[in-house]
Protein backbone atom coordinates (compact mmCIF):
# COMPACT_ATOMS: atom_id res chain seq x y z
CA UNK A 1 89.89 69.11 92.30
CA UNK A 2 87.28 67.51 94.08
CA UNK A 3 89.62 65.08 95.68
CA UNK A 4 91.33 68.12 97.27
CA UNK A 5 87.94 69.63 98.14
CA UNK A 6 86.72 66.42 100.12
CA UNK A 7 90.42 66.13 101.75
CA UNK A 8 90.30 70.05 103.29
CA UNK A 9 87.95 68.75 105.54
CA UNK A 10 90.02 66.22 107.14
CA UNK A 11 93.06 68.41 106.73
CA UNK A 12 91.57 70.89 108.89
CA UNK A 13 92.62 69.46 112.50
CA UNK A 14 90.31 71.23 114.79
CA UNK A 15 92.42 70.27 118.23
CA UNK A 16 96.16 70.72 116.05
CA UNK A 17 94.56 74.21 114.29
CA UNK A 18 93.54 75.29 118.44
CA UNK A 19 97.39 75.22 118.87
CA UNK A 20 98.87 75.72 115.79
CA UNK A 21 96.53 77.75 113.39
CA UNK A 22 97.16 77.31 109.55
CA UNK A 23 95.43 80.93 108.89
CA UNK A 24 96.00 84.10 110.08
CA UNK A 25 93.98 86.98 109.47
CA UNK A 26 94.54 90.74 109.64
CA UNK A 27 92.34 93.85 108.55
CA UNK A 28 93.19 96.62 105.63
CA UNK A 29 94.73 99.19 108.00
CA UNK A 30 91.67 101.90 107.70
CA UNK A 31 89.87 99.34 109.82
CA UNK A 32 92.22 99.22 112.51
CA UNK A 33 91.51 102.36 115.11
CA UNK A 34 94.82 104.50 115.54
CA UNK A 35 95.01 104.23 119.04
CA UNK A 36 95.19 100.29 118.43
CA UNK A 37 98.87 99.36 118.97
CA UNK A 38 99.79 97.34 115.78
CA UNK A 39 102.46 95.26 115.65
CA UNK A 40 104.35 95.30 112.23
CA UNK A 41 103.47 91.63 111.26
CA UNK A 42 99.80 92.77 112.19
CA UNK A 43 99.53 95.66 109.54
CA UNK A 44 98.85 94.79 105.81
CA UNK A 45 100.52 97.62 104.39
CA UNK A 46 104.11 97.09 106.91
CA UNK A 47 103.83 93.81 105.41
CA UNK A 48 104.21 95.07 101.87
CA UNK A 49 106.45 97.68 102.33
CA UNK A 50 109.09 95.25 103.96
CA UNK A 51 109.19 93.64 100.65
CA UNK A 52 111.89 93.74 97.82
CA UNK A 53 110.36 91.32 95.54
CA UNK A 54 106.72 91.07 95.10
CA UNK A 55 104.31 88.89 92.67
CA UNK A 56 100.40 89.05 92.22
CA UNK A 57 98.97 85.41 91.00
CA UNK A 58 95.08 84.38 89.78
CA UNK A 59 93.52 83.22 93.14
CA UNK A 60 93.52 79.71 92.49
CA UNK A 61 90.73 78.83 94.99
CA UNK A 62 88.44 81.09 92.85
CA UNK A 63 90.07 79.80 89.59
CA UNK A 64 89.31 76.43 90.53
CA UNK A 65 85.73 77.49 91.61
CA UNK A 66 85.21 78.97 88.02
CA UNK A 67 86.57 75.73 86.22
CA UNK A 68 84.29 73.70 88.04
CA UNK A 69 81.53 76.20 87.13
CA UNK A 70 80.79 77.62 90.15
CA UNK A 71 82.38 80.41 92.51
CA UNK A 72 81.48 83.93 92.51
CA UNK A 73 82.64 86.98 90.58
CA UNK A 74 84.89 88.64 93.01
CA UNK A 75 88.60 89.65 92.02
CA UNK A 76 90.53 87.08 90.64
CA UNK A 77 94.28 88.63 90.45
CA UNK A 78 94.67 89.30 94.12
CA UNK A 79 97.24 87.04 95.69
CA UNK A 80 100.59 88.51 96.59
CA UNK A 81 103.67 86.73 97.14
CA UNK A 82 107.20 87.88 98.53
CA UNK A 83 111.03 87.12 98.26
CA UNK A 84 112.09 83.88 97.02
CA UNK A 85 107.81 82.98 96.29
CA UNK A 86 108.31 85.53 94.20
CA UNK A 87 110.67 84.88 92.12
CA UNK A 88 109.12 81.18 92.26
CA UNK A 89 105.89 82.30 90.48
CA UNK A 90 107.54 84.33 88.02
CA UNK A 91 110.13 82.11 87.15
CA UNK A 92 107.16 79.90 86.10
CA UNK A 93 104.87 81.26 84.67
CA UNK A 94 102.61 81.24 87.08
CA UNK A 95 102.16 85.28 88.34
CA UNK A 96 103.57 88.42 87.35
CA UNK A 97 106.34 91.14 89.14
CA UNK A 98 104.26 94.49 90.54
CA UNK A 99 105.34 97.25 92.61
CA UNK A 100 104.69 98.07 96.11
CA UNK A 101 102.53 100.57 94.54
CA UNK A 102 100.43 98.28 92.80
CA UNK A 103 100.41 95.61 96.50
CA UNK A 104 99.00 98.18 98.11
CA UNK A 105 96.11 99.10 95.71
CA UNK A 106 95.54 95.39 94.95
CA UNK A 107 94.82 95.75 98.98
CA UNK A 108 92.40 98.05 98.85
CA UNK A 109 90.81 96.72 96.12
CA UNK A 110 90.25 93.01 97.91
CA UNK A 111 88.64 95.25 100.84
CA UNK A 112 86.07 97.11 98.29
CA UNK A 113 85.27 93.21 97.16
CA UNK A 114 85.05 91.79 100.63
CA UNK A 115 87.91 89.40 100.93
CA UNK A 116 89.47 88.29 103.72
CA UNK A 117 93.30 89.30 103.52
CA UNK A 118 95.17 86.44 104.95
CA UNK A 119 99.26 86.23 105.06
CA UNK A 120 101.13 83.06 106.36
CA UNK A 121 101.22 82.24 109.66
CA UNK A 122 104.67 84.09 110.85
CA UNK A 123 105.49 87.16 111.46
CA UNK A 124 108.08 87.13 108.11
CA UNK A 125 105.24 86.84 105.67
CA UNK A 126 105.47 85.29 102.44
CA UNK A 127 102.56 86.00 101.35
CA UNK A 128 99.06 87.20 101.53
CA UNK A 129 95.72 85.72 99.82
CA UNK A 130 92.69 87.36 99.76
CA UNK A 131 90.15 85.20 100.25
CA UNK A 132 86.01 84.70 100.09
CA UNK A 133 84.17 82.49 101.96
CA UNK A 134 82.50 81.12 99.10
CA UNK A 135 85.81 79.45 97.34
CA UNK A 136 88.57 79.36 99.43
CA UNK A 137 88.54 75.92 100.63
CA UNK A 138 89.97 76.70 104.01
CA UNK A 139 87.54 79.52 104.65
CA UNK A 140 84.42 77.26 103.89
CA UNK A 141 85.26 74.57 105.77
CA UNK A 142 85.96 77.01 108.90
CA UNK A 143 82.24 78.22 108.48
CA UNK A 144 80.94 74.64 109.33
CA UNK A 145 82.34 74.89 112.88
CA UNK A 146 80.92 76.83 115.46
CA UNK A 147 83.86 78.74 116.87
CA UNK A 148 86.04 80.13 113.46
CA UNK A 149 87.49 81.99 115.94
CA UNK A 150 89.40 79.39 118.11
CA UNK A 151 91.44 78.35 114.94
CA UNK A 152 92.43 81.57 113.38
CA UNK A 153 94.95 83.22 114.46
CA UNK A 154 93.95 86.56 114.53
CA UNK A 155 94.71 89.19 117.26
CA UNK A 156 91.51 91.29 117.00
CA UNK A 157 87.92 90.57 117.19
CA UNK A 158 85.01 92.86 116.20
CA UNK A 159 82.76 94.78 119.22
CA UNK A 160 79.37 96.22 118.31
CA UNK A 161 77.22 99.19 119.45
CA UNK A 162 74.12 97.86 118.95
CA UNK A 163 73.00 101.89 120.24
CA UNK A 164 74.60 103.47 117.18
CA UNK A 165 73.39 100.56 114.38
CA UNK A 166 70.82 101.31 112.58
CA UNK A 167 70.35 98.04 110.88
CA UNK A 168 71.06 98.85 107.21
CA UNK A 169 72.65 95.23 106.34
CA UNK A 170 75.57 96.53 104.48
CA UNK A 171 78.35 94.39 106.92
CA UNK A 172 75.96 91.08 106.49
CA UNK A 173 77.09 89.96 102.69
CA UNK A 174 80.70 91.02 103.59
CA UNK A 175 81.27 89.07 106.51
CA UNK A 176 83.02 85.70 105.45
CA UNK A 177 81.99 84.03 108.58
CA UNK A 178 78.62 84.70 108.89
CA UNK A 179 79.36 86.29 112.46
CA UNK A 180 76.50 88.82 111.53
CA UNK A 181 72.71 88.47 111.44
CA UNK A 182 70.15 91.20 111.35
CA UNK A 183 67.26 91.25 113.51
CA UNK A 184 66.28 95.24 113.40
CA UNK A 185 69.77 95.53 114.29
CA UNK A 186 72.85 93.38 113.78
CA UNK A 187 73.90 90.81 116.28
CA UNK A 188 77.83 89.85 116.51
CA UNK A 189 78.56 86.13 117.53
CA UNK A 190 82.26 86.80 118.62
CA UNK A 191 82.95 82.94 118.53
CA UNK A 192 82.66 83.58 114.84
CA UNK A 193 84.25 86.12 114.14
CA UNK A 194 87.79 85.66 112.64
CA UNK A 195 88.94 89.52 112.72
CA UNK A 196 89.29 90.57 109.37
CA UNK A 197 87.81 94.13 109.76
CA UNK A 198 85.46 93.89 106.31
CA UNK A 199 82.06 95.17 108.64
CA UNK A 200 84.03 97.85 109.62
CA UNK A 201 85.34 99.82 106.79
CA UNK A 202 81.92 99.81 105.73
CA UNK A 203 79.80 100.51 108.15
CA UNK A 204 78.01 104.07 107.59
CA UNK A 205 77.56 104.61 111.92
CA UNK A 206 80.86 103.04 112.87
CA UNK A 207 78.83 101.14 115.20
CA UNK A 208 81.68 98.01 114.24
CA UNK A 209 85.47 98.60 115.19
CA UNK A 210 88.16 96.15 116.09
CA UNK A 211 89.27 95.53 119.39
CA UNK A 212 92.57 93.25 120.87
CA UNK A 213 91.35 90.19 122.22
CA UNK A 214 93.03 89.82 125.77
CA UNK A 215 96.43 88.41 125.94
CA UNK A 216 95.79 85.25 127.17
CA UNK A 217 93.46 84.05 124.19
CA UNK A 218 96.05 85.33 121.19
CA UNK A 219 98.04 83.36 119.21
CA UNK A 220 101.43 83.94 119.69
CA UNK A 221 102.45 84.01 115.84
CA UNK A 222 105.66 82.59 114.87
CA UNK A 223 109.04 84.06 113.50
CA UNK A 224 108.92 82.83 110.51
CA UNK A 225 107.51 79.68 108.33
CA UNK A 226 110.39 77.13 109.08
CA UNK A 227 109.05 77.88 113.23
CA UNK A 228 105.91 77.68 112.07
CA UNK A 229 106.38 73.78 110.71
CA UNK A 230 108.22 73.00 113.81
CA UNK A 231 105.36 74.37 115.82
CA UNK A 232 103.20 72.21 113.82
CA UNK A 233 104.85 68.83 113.51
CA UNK A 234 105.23 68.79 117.40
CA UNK A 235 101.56 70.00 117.36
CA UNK A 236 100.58 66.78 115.59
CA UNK A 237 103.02 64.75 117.15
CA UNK A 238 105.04 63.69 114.39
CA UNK A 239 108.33 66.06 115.49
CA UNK A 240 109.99 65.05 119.12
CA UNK A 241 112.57 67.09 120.28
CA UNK A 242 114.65 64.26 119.56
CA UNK A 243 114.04 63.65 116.35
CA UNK A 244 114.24 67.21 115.39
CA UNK A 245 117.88 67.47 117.02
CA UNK A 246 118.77 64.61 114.47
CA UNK A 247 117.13 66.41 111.22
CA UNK A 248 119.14 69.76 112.62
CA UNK A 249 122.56 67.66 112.65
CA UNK A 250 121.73 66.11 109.27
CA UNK A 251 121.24 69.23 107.62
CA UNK A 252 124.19 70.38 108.93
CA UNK A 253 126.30 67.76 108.01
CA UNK A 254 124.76 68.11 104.56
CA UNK A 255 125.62 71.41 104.00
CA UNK A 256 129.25 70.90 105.07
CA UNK A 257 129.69 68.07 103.00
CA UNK A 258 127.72 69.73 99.79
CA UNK A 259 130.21 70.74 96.95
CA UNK A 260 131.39 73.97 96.56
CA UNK A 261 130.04 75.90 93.32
């Protein structure tokens, strides 16, 4: 474990992540304003409700955290996985089949505890961790760079009405990113701020809502996980078009040649 804690570090790329991010983030829906067009990959509860097979697993960032005796006391059965991860997790062991019922409240409940819902980086999800920034290795890393935002792919960012706030703190321990400070009111460092929406389903003035970052700094979020990789490899420069053309062939070829069952 602590050989995976001092590799995340390294692992996290800052100039492959500015092109390719490895985290998404999206809000509970209650913090997203109706009039907010919401694409169905950007919506928490479409996500669910597109599913067929679902599975809820121990966060193992926070498990790990606990074995190591540290972490915090935040929900620990929160992670949700879909389709064939699904069946993957059950089959060993490792989580345990719920309904889109119980997703959804398992949603809510990781916005009550202030953790940062975060599917896989395509629009076909296949799954989505809730995560704190006190244990999830990816999240705690992000805090020690200045701009969290650059390498999260996330298409809203929080705007503040520092006219309406009265100052009452309750956004500052739920903010993951430490975007927030108080200083008679709360200030918002937007180059922080990863767009998860926990200051706003909180906040007793609705002085914090969620806004759509302009086009031209979004992510464009791929189809699905298999683009994702592709996106990535070329990102790191370890997939030319060439060589991809040759994997496609091969794979091909494989599955022609594979025996029939």
């Amino acid at each position: 474990m602590d050989d995976v804690n001092e590799y995340i570090p390294y692992w996290v790329n800052t100039d492959v992540w500015k092109r390719v991010p490895q985290i998404r983030s999206i809000p509970i829906d209650e913090a997203i304003d109706s009039e907010l067009e919401v694409m169905s990959y950007e919506s928490a509860i479409n996500l669910v409700q597109a599913q067929d097979r679902i599975t809820v697993s121990p966060c193992i960032c926070r498990t790990e955290q606990r074995t190591m005796g540290k972490g915090c006391d935040k929900p620990l059965e929160t992670c949700l996985s879909f389709g064939d991860g699904a069946d993957f997790y059950v089959r060993n062991g490792m989580g345990r089949s719920i309904n889109k019922e119980e997703a959804l409240s398992i949603l809510k409940k990781a916005d009550a505890a202030g953790l940062v819902l975060s599917p896989g980086n395509s629009q076909k999800a296949n799954f989505i961790c809730a995560c704190c920034g006190c244990c999830c290795g990816v999240l705690r890393t992000l805090k020690n760079f200045p701009h969290p935002a650059d390498i999260v792919s996330s298409p809203f960012t929080a705007e503040l009405n520092t006219e309406d706030c009265i100052g009452c703190g309750i956004c500052l321990e739920r903010c993951q990113m430490e975007a927030l400070k108080l200083d008679e009111k709360i200030i918002l460092d937007k180059d922080r701020c990863i767009g998860c929406g926990l200051c706003v389903t909180t906040c007793p003035t609705n002085s914090l809502k969620l806004k759509r970052k302009i086009k031209d700094i979004q992510h464009a979020v791929p189809r699905n996980f298999i683009e994702m990789n592709i996106k990535l490899g070329k990102a790191r420069g370890k997939l030319s078009t060439g060589r991809l053309m040759k994997m496609i062939v091969k794979s091909k070829l494989d599955r022609m040649n594979a025996p029939k069952i």
